[in-house]
C-alpha atoms as a PDB file:
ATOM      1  CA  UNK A   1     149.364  90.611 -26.248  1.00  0.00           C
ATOM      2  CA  UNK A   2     150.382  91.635 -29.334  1.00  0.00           C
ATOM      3  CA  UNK A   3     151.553  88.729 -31.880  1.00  0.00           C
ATOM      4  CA  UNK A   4     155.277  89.604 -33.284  1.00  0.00           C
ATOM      5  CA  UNK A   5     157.479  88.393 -36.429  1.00  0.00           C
ATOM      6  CA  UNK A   6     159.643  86.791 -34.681  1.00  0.00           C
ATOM      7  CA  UNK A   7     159.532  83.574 -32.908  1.00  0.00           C
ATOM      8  CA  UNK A   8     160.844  83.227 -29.378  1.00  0.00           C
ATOM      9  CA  UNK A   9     162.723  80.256 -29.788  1.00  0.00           C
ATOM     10  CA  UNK A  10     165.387  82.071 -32.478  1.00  0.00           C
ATOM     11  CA  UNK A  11     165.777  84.691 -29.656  1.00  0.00           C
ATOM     12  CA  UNK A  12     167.242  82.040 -27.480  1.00  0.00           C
ATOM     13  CA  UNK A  13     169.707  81.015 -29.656  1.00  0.00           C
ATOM     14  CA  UNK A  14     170.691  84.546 -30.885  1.00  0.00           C
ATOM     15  CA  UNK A  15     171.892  84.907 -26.622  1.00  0.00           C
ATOM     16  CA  UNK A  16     172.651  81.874 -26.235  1.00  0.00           C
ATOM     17  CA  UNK A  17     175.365  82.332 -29.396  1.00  0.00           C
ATOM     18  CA  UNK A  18     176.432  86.019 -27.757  1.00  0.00           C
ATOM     19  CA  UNK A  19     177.622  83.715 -24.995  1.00  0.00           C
ATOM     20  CA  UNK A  20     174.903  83.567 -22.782  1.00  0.00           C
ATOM     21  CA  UNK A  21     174.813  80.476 -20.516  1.00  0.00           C
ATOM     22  CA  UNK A  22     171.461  80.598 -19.491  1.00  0.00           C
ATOM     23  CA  UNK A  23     168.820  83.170 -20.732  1.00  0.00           C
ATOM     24  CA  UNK A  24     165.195  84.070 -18.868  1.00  0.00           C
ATOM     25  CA  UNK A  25     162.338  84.295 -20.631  1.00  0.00           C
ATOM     26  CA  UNK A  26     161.526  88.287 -19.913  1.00  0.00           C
ATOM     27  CA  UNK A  27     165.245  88.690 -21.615  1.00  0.00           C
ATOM     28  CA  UNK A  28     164.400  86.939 -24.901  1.00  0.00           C
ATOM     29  CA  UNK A  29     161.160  88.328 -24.910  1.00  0.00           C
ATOM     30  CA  UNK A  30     162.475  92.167 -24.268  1.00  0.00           C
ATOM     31  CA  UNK A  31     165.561  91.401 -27.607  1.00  0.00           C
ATOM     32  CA  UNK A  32     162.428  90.426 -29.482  1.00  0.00           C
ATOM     33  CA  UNK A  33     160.259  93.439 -28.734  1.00  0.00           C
ATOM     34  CA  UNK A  34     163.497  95.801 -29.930  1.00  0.00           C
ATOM     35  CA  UNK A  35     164.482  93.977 -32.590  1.00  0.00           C
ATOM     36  CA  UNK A  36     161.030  94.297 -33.811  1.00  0.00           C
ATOM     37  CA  UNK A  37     161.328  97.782 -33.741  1.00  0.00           C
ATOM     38  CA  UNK A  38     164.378  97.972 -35.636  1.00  0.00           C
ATOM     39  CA  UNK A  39     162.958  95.748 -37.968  1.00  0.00           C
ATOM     40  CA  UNK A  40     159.641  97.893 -39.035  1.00  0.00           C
ATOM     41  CA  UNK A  41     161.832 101.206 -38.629  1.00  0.00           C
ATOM     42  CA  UNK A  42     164.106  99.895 -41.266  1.00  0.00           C
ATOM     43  CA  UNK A  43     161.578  98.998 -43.525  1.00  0.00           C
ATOM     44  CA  UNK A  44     159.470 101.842 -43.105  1.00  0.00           C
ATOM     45  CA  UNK A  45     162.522 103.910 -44.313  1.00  0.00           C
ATOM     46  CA  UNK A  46     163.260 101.398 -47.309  1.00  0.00           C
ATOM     47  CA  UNK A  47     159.751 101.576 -48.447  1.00  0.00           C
ATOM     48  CA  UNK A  48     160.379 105.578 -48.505  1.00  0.00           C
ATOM     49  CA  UNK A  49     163.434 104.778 -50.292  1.00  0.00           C
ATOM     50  CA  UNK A  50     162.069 103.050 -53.147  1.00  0.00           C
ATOM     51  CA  UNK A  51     159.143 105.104 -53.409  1.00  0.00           C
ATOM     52  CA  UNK A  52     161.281 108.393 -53.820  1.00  0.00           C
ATOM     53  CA  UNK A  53     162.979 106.253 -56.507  1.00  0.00           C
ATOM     54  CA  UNK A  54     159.524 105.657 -58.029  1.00  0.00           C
ATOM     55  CA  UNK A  55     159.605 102.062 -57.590  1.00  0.00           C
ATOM     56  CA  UNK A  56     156.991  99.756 -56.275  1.00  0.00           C
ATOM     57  CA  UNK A  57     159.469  97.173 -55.591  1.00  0.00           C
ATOM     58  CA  UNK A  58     161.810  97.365 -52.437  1.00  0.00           C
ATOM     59  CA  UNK A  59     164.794  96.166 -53.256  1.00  0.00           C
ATOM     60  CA  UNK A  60     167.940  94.751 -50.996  1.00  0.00           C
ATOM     61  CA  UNK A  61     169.760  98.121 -51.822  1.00  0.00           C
ATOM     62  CA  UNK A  62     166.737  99.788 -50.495  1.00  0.00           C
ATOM     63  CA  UNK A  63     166.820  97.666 -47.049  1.00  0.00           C
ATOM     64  CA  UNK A  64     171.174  97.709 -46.597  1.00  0.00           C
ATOM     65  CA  UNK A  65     171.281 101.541 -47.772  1.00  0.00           C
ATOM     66  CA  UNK A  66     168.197 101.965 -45.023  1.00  0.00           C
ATOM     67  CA  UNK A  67     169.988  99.863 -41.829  1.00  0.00           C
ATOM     68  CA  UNK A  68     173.259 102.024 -42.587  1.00  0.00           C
ATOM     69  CA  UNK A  69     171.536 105.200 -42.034  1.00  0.00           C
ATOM     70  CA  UNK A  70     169.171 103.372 -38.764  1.00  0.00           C
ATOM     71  CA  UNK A  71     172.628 102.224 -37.127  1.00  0.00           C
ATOM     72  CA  UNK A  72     175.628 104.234 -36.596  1.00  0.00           C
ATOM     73  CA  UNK A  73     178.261 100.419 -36.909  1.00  0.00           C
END
């Protein structure tokens, strides 16, 4: 199995804050795995980001201008 980012124990609480009274281990597991995703698809695009603006650096402008174009909130 492949070793993630996140730790299991923060997935918990994330449900169990939604409003979740109890929460299985599959379902934290499964909002890990996708969050994940998110996570490296984001960054992948705010790495482009500041490389386009010839910038080693990745900056937070690079990461909220990135999540705005991944999500459609």
């Amino acid at each position: 199995m492949k070793s993630s980012e996140f730790g299991l124990s923060a997935m918990y609480r994330i449900l169990k804050k939604s409003g979740a009274q109890r929460v299985s281990d599959e379902s934290a597991d499964e909002l890990r795995r996708i969050l994940e995703e998110i996570a490296v698809t984001i960054a992948k695009s705010a790495v482009e980001m500041s490389n386009h603006a010839s910038r080693k650096t990745v900056k937070a402008e690079d990461v909220k201008l990135a999540s705005k174009l991944f999500t459609k909130f």
